[in-house]
PDB file of N, CA and C in Angstrom:
ATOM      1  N   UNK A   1     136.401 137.353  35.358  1.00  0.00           N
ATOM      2  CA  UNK A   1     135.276 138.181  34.996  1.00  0.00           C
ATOM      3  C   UNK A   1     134.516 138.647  36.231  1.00  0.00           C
ATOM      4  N   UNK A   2     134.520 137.838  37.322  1.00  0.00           N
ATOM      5  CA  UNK A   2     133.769 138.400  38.386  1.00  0.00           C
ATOM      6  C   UNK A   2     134.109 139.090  39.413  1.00  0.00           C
ATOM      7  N   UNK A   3     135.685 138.954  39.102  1.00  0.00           N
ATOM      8  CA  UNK A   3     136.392 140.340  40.434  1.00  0.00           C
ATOM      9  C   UNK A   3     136.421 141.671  39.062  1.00  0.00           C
ATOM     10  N   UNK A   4     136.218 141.808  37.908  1.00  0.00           N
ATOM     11  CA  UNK A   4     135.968 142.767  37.492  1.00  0.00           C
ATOM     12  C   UNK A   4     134.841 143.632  37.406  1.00  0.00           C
ATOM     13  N   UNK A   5     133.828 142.522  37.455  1.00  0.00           N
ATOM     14  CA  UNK A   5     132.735 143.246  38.116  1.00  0.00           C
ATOM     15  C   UNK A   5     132.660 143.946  39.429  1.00  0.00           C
ATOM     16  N   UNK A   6     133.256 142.880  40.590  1.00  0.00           N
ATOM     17  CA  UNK A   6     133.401 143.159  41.558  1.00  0.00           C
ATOM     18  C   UNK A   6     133.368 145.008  41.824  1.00  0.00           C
ATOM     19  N   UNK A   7     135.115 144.654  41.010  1.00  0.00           N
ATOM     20  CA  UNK A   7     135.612 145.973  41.206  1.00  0.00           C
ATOM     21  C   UNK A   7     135.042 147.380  40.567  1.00  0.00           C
ATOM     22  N   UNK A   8     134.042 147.104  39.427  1.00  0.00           N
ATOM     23  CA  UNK A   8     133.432 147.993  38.619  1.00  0.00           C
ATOM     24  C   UNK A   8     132.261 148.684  39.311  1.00  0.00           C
ATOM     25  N   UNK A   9     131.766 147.592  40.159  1.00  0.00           N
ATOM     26  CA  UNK A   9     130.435 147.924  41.249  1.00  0.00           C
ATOM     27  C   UNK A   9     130.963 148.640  42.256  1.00  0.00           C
ATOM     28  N   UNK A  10     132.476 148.442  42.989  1.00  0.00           N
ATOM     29  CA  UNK A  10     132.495 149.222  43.894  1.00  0.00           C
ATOM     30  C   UNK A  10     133.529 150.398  43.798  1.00  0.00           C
ATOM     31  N   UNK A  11     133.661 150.908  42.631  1.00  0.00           N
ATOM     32  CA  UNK A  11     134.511 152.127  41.948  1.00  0.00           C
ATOM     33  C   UNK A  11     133.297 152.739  41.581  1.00  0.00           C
ATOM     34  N   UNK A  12     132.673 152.504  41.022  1.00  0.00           N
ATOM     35  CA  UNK A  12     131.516 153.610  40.919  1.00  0.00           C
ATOM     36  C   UNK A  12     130.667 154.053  41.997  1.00  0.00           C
ATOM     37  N   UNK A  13     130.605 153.175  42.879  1.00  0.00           N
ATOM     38  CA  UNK A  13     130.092 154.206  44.318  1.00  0.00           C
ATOM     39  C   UNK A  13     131.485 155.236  44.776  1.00  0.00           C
ATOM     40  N   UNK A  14     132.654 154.624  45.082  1.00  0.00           N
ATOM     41  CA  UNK A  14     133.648 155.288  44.839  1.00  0.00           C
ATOM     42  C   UNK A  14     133.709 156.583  44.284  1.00  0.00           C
ATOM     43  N   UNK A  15     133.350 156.399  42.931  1.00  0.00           N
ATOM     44  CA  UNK A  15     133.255 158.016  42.194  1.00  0.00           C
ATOM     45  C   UNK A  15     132.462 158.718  42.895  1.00  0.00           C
ATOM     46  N   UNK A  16     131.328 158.154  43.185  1.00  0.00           N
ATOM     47  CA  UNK A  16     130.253 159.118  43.576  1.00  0.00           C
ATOM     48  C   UNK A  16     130.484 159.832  44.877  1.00  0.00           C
ATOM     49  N   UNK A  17     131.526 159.229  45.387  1.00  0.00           N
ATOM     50  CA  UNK A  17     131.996 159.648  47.100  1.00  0.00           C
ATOM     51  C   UNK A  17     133.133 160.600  46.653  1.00  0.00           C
ATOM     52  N   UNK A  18     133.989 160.519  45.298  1.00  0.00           N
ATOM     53  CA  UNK A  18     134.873 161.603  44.871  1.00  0.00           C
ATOM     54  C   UNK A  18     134.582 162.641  45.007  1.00  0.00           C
ATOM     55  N   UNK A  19     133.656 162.768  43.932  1.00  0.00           N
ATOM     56  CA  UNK A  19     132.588 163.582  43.002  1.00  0.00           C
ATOM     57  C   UNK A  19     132.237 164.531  44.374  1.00  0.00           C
ATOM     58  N   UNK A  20     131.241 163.791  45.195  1.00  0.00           N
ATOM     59  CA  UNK A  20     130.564 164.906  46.383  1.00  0.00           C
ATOM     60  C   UNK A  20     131.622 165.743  47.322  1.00  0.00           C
ATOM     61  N   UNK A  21     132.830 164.741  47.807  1.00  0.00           N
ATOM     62  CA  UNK A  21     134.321 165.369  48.411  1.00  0.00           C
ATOM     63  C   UNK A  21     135.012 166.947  47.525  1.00  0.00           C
ATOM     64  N   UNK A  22     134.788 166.464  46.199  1.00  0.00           N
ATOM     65  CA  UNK A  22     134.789 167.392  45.405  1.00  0.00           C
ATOM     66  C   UNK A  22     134.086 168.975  45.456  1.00  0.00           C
ATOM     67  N   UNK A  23     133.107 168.544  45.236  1.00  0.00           N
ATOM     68  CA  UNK A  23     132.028 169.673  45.205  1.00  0.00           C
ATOM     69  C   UNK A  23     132.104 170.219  46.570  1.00  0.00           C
ATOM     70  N   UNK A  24     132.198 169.543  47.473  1.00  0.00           N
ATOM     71  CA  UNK A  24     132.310 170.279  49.022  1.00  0.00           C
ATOM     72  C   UNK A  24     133.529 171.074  49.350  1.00  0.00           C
ATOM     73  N   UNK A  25     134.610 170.694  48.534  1.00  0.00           N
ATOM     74  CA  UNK A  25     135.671 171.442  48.308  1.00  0.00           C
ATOM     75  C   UNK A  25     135.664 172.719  47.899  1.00  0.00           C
ATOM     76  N   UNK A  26     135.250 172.158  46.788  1.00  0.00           N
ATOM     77  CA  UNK A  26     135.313 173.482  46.421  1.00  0.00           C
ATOM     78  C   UNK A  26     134.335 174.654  46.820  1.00  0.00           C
ATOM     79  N   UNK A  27     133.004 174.014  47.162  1.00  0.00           N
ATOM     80  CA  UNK A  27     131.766 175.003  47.658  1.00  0.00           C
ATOM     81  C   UNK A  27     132.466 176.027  49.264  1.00  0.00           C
ATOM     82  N   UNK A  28     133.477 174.628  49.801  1.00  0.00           N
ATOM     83  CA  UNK A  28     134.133 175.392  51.040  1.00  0.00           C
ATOM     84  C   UNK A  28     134.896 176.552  50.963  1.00  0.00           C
ATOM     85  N   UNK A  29     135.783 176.266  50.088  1.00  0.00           N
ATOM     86  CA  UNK A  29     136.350 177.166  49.097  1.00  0.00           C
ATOM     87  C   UNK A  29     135.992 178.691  49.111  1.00  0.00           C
ATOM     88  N   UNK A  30     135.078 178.499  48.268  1.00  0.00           N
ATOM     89  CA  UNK A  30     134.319 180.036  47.529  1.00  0.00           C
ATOM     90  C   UNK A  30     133.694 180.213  49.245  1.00  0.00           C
ATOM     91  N   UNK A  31     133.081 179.381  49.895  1.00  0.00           N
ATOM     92  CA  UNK A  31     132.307 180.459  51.168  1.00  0.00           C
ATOM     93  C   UNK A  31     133.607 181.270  51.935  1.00  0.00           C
ATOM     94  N   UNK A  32     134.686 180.600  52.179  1.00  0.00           N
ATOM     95  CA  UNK A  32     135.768 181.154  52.811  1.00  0.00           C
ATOM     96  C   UNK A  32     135.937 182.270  52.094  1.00  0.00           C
ATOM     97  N   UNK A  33     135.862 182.552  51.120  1.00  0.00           N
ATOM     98  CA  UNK A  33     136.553 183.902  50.230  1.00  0.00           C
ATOM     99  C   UNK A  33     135.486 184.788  50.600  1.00  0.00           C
ATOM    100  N   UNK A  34     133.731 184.529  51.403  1.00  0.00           N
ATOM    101  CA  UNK A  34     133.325 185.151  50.903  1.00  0.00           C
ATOM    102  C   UNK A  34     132.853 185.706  52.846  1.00  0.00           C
ATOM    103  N   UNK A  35     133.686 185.011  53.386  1.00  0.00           N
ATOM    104  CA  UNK A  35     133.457 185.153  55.066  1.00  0.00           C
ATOM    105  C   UNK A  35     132.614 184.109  55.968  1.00  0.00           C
ATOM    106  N   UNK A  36     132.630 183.149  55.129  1.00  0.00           N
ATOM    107  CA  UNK A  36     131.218 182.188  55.897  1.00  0.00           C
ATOM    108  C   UNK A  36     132.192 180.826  56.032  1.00  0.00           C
ATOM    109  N   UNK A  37     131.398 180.100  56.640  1.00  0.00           N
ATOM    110  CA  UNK A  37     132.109 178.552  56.621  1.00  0.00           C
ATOM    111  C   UNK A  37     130.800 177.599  55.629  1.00  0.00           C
ATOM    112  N   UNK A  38     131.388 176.887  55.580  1.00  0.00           N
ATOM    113  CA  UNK A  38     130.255 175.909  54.512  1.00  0.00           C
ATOM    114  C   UNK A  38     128.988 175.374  55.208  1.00  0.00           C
ATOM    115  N   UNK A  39     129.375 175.144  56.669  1.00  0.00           N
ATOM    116  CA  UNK A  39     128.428 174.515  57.262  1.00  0.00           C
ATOM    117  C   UNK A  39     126.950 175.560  57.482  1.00  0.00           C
ATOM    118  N   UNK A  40     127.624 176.271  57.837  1.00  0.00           N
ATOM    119  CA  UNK A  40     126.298 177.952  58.262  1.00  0.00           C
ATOM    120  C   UNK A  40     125.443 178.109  56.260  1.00  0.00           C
ATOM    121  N   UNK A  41     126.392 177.697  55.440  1.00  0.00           N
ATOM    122  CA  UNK A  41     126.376 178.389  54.228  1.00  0.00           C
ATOM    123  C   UNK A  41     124.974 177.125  54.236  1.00  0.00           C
ATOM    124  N   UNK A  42     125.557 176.005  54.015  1.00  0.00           N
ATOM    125  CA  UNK A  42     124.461 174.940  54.262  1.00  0.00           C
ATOM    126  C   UNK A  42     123.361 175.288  54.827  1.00  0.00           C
ATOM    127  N   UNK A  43     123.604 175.177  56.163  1.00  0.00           N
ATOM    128  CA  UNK A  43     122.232 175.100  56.852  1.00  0.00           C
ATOM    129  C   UNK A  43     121.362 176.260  56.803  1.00  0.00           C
ATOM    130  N   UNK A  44     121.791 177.933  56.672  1.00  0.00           N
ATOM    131  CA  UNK A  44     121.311 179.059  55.982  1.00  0.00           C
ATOM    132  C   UNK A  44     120.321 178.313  54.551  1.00  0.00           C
ATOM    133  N   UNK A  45     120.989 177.929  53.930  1.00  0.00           N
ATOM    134  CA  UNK A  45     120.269 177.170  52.592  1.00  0.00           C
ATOM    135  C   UNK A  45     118.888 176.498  52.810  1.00  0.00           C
ATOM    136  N   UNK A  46     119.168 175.326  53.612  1.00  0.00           N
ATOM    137  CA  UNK A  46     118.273 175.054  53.977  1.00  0.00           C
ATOM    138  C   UNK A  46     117.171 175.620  54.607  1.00  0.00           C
ATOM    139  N   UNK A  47     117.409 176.365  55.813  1.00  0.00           N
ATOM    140  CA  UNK A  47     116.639 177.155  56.207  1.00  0.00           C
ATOM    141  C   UNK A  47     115.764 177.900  55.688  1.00  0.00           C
ATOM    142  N   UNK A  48     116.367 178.414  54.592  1.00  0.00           N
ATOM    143  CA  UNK A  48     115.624 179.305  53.448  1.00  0.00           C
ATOM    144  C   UNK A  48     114.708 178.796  51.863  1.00  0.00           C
ATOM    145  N   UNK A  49     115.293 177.414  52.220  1.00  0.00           N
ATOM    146  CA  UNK A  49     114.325 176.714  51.593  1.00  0.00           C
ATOM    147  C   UNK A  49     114.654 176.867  50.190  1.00  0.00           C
ATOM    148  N   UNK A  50     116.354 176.876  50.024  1.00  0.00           N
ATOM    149  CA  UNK A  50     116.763 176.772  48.674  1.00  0.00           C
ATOM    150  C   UNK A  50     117.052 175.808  48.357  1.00  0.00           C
ATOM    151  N   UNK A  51     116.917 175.138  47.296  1.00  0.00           N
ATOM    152  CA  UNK A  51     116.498 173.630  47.118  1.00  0.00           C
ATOM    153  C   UNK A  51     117.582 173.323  45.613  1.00  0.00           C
ATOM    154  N   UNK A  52     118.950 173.692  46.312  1.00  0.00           N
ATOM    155  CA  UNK A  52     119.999 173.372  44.883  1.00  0.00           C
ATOM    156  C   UNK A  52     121.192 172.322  45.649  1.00  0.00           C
ATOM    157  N   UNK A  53     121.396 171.472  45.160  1.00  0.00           N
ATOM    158  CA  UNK A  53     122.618 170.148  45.412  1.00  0.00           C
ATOM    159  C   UNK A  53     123.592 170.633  45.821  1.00  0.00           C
ATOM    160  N   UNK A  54     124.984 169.940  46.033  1.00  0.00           N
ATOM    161  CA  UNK A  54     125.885 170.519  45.894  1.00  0.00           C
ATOM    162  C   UNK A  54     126.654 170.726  44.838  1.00  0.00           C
ATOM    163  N   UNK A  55     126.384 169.953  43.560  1.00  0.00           N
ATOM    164  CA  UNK A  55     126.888 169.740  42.296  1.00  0.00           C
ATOM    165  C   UNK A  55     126.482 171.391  41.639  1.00  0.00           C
ATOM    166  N   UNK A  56     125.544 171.453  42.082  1.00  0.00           N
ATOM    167  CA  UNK A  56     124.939 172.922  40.978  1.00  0.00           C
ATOM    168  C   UNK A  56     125.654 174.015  42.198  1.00  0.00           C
ATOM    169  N   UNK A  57     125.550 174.327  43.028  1.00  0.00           N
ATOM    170  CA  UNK A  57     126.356 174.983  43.995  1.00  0.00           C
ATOM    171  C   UNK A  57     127.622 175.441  43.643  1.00  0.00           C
ATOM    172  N   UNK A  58     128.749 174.100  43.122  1.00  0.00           N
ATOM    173  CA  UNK A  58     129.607 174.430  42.928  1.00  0.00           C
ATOM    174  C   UNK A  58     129.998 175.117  41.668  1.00  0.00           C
ATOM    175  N   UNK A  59     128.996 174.787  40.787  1.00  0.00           N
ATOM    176  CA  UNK A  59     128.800 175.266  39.486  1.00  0.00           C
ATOM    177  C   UNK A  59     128.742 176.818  39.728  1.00  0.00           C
ATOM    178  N   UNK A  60     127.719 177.090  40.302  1.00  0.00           N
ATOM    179  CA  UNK A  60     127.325 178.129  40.431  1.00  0.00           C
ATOM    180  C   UNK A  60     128.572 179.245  41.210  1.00  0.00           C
ATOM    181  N   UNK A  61     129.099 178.634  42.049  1.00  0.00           N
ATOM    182  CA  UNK A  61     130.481 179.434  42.728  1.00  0.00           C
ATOM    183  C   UNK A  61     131.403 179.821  41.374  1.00  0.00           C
ATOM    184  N   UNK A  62     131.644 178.563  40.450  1.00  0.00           N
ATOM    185  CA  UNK A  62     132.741 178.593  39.814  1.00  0.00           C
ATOM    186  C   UNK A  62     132.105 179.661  38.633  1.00  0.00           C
ATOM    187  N   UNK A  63     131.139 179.116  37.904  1.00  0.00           N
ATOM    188  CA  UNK A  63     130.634 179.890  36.892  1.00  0.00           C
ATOM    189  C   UNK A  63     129.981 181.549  36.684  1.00  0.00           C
ATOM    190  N   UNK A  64     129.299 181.914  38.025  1.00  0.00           N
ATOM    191  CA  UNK A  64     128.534 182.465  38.250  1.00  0.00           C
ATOM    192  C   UNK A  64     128.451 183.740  39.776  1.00  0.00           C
ATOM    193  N   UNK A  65     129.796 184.101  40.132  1.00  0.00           N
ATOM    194  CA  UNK A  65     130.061 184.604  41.428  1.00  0.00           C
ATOM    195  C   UNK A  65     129.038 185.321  41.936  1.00  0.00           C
ATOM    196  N   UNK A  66     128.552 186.774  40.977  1.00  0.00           N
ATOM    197  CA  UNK A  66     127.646 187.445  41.779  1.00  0.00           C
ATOM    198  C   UNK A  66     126.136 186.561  42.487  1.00  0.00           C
ATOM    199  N   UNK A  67     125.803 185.204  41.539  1.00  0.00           N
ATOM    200  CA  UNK A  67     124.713 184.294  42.107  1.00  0.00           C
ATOM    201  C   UNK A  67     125.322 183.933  43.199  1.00  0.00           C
ATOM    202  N   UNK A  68     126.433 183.655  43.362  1.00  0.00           N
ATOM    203  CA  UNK A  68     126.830 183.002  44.902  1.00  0.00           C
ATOM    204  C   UNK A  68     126.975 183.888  45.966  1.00  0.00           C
ATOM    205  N   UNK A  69     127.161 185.205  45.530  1.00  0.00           N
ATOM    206  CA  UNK A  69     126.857 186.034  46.622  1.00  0.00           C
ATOM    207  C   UNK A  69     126.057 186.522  46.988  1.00  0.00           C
ATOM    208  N   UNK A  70     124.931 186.336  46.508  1.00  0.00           N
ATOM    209  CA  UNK A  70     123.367 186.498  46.961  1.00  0.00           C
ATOM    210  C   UNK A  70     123.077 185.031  47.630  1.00  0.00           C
ATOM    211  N   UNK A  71     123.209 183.936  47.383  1.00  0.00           N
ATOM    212  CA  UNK A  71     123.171 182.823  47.531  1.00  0.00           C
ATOM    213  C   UNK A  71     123.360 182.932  49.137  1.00  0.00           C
ATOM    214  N   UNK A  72     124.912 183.794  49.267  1.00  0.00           N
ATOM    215  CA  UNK A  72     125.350 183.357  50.752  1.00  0.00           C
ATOM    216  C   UNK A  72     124.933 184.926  51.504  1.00  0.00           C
ATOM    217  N   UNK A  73     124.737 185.811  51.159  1.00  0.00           N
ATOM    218  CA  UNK A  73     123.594 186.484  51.846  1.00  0.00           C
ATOM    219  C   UNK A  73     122.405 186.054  52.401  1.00  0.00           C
ATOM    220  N   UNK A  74     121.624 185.344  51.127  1.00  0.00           N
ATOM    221  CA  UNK A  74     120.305 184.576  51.627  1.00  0.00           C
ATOM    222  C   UNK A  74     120.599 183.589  53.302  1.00  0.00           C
ATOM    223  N   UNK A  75     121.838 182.803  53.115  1.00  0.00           N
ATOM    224  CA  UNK A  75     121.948 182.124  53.927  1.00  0.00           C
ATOM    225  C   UNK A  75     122.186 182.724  55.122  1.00  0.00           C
ATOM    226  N   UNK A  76     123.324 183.690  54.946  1.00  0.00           N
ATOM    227  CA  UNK A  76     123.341 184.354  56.362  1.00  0.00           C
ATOM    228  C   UNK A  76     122.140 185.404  57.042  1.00  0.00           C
ATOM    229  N   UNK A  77     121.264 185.413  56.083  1.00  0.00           N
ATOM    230  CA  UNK A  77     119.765 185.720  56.874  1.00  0.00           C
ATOM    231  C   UNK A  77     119.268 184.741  57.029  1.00  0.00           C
ATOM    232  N   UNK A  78     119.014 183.558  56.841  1.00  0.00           N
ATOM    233  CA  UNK A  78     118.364 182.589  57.873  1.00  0.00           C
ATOM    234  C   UNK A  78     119.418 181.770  58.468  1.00  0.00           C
ATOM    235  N   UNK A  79     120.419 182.172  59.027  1.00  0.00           N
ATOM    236  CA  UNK A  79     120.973 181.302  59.663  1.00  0.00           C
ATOM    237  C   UNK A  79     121.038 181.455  60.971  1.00  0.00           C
ATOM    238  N   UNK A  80     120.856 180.700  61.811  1.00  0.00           N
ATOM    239  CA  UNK A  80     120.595 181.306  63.518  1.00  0.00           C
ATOM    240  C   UNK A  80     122.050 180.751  64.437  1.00  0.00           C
ATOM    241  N   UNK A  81     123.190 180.197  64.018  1.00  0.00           N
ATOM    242  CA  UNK A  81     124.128 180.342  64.349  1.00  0.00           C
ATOM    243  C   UNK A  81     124.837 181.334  65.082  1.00  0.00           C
ATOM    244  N   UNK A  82     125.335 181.176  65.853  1.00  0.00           N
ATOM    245  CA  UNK A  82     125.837 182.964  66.293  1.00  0.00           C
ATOM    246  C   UNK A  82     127.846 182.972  65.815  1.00  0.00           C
ATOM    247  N   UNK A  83     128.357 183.939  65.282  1.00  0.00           N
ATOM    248  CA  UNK A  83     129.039 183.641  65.096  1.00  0.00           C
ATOM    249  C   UNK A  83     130.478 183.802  65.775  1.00  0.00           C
ATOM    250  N   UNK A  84     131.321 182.984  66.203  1.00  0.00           N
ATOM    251  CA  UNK A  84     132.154 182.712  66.718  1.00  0.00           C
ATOM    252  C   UNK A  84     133.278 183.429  67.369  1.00  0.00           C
ATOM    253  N   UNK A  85     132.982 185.020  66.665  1.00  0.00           N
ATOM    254  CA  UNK A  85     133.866 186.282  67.407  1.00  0.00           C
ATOM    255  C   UNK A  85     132.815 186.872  68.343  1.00  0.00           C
ATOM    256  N   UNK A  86     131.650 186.196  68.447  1.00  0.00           N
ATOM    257  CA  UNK A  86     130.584 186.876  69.603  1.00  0.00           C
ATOM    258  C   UNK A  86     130.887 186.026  70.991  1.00  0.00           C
ATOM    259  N   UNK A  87     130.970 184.534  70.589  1.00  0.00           N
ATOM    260  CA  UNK A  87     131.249 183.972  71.529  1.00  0.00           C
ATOM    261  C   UNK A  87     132.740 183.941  72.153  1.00  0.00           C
ATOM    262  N   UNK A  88     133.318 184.629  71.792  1.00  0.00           N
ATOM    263  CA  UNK A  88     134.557 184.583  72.447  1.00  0.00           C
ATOM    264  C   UNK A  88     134.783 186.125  73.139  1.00  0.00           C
ATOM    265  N   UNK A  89     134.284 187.014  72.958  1.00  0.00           N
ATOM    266  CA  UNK A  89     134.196 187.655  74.423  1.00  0.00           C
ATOM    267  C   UNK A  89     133.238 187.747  75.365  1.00  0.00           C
TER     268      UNK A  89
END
């Protein structure tokens, strides 16, 4: 009974480490289709002081495209990154 607990306590943090691997997947996903990388898509977010998880994010990619492309507009106006075909010439 007590390595089943064991194991019940540490599968459900488990999930929860799925679950987020998940959602980052796929959130990476949809920014690639849309010209961005996830990380800029992120920190744009933040910057702008949009205040959604990554769980609803991905929702929102999957369910909802034209919201995600305002989403990652918003971001690429506050994002101060420079992007990576500038720095290479």
């Amino acid at each position: 009974m007590m390595r089943a607990k064991r194991y019940a306590w540490r599968d459900r943090r488990a999930r929860k480490r799925d679950f987020r691997a998940l959602w980052i997947t796929r959130i990476t996903a949809a920014c690639r289709m849309r010209g961005t990388r996830y990380s800029l898509f992120i920190n744009g977010l933040q910057r702008a002081g949009v205040l959604l998880n990554r769980k609803m994010l991905q929702m929102i990619a999957i369910e909802d495209p034209t919201t995600f492309d305002a989403l990652v507009e918003t971001a690429k106006k506050h994002t101060t990154a420079v992007p990576a075909n500038v720095l290479a010439a």
